[in-house]
C-alpha atoms as a PDB file:
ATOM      1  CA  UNK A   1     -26.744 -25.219  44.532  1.00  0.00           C
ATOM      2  CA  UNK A   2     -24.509 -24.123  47.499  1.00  0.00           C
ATOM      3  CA  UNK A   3     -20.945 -24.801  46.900  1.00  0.00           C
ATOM      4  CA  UNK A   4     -19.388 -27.353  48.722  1.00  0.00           C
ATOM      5  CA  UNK A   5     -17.278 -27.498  51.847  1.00  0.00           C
ATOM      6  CA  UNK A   6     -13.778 -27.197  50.199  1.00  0.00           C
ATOM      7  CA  UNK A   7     -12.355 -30.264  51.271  1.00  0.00           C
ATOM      8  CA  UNK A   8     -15.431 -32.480  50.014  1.00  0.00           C
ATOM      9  CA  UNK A   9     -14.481 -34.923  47.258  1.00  0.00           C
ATOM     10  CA  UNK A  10     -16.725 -36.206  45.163  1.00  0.00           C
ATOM     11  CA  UNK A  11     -16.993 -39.113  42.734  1.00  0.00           C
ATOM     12  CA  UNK A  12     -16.526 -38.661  38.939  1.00  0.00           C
ATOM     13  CA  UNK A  13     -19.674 -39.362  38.492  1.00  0.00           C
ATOM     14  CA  UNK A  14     -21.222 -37.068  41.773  1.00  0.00           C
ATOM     15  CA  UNK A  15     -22.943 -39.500  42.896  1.00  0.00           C
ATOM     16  CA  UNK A  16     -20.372 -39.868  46.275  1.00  0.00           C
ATOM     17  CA  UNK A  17     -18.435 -37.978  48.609  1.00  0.00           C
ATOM     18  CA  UNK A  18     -15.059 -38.969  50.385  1.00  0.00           C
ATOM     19  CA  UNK A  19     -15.808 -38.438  54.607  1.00  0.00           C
ATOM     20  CA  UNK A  20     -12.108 -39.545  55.109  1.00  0.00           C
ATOM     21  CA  UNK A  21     -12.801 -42.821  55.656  1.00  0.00           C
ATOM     22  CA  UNK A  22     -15.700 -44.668  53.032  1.00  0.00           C
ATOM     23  CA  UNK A  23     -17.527 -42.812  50.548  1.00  0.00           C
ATOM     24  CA  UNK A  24     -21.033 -42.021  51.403  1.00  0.00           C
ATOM     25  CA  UNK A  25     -23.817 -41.435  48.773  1.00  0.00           C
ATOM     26  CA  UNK A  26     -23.999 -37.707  47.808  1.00  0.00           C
ATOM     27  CA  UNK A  27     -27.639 -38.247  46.361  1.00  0.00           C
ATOM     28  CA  UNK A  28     -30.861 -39.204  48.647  1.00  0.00           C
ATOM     29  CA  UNK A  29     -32.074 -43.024  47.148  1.00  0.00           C
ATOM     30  CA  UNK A  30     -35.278 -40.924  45.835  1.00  0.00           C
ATOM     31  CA  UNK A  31     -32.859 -38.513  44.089  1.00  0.00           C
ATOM     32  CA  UNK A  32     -34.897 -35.884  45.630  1.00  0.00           C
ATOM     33  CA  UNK A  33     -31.550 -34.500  48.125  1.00  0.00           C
ATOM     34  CA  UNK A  34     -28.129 -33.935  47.073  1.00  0.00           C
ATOM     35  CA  UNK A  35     -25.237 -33.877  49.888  1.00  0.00           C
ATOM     36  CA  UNK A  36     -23.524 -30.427  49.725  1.00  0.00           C
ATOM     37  CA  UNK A  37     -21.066 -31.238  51.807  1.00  0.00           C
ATOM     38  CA  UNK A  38     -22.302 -29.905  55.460  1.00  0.00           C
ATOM     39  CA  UNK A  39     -25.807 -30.639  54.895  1.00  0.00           C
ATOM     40  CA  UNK A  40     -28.645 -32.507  52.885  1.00  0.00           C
ATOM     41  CA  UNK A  41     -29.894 -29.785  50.453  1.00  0.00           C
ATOM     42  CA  UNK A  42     -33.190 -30.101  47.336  1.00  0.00           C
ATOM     43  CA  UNK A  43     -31.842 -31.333  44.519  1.00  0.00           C
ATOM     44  CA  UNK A  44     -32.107 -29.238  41.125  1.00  0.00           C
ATOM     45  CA  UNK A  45     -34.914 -29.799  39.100  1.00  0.00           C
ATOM     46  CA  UNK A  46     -34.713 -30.586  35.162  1.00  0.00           C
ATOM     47  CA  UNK A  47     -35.539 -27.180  33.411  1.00  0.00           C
ATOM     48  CA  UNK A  48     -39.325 -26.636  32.441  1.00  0.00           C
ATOM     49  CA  UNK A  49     -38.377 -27.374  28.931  1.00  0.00           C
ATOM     50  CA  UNK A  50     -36.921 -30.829  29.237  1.00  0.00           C
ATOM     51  CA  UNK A  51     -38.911 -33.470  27.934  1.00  0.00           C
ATOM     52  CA  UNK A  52     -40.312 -35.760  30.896  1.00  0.00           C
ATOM     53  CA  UNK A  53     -39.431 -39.174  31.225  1.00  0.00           C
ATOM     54  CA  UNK A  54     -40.726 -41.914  32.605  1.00  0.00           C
ATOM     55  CA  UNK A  55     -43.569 -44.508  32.108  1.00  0.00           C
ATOM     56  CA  UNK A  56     -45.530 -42.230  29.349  1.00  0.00           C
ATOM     57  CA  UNK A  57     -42.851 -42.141  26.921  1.00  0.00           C
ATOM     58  CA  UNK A  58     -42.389 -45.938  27.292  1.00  0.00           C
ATOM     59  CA  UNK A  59     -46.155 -46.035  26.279  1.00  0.00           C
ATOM     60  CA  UNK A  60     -45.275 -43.626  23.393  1.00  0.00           C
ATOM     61  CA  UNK A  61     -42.385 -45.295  22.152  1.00  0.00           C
ATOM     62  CA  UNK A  62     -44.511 -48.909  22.229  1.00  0.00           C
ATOM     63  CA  UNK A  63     -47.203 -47.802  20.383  1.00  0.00           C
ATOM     64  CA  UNK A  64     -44.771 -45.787  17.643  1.00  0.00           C
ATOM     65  CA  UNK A  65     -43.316 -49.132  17.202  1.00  0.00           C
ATOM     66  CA  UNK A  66     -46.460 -51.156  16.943  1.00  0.00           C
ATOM     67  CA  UNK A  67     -47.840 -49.053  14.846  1.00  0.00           C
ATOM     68  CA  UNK A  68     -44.778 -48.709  12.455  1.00  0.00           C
ATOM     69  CA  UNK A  69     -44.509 -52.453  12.179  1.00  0.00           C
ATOM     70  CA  UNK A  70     -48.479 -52.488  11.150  1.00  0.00           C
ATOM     71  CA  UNK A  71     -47.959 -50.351   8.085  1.00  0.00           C
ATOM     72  CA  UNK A  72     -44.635 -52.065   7.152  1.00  0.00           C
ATOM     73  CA  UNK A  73     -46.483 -55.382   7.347  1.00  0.00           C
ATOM     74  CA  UNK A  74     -49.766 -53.760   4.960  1.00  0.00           C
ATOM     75  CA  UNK A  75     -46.965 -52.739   2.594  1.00  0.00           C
ATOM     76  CA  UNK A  76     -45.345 -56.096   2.362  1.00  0.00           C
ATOM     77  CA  UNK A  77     -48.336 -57.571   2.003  1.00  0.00           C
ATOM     78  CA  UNK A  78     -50.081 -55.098  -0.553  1.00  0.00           C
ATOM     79  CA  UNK A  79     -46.796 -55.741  -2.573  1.00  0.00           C
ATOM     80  CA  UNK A  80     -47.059 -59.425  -2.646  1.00  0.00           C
ATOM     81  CA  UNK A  81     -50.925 -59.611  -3.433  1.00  0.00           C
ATOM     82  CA  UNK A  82     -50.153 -56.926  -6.550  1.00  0.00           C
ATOM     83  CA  UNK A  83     -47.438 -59.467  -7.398  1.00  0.00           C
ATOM     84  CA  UNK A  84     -49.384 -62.272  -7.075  1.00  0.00           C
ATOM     85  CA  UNK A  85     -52.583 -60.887  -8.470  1.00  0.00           C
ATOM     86  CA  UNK A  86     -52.773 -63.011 -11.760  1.00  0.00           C
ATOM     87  CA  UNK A  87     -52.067 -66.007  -9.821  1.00  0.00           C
ATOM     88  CA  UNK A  88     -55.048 -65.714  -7.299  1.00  0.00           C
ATOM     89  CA  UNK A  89     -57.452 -64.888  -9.581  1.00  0.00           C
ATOM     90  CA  UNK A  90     -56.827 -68.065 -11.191  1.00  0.00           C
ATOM     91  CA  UNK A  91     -57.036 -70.128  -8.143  1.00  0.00           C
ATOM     92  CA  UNK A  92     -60.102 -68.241  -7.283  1.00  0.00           C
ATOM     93  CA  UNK A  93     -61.812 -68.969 -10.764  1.00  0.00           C
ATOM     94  CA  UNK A  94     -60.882 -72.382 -10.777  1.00  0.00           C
ATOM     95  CA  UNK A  95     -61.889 -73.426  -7.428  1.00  0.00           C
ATOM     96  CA  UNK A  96     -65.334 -71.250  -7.876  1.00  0.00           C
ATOM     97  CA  UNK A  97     -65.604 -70.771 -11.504  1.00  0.00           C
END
């Protein structure tokens, strides 16, 4: 990134720039252009190694959970049916037996 003009002042957070009058966003809406401070320059991009985010990981991180709650659910249950064994089969034998 080109260094800025040196009497551009930006927000903490770098997301605005002081004109001398109102602050003015420092970062295109798409993210895609960051304000220097003479003109509108690209924007870095995240390293080749980052993990990308986005709608995918969403989709990851739903079906992690889904399927985490489906085997603590068939433990629960495989739990209470070894717990409960003796008392089935007798409802079983007496309602069939």
């Amino acid at each position: 990134m080109q260094p800025a003009a040196p009497h551009t002042r930006y927000s903490d957070d770098g997301f605005w720039w002081w004109d001398g009058a109102s602050w003015k966003p420092a970062v295109s809406p798409d993210r895609l252009w960051r304000w220097n401070g003479q003109t509108w320059i690209p924007a870095q991009q995240a390293p080749a190694g980052a993990p990308a985010k986005g709608p995918m990981n969403a989709i990851l991180v739903s079906i992690g959970v889904f399927v985490g709650v489906l085997v603590l659910v068939s433990i629960i249950a495989t739990l209470v049916f070894l717990s409960m064994g003796d008392q089935i089969s007798n409802v079983v034998s007496n309602t069939f037996g």
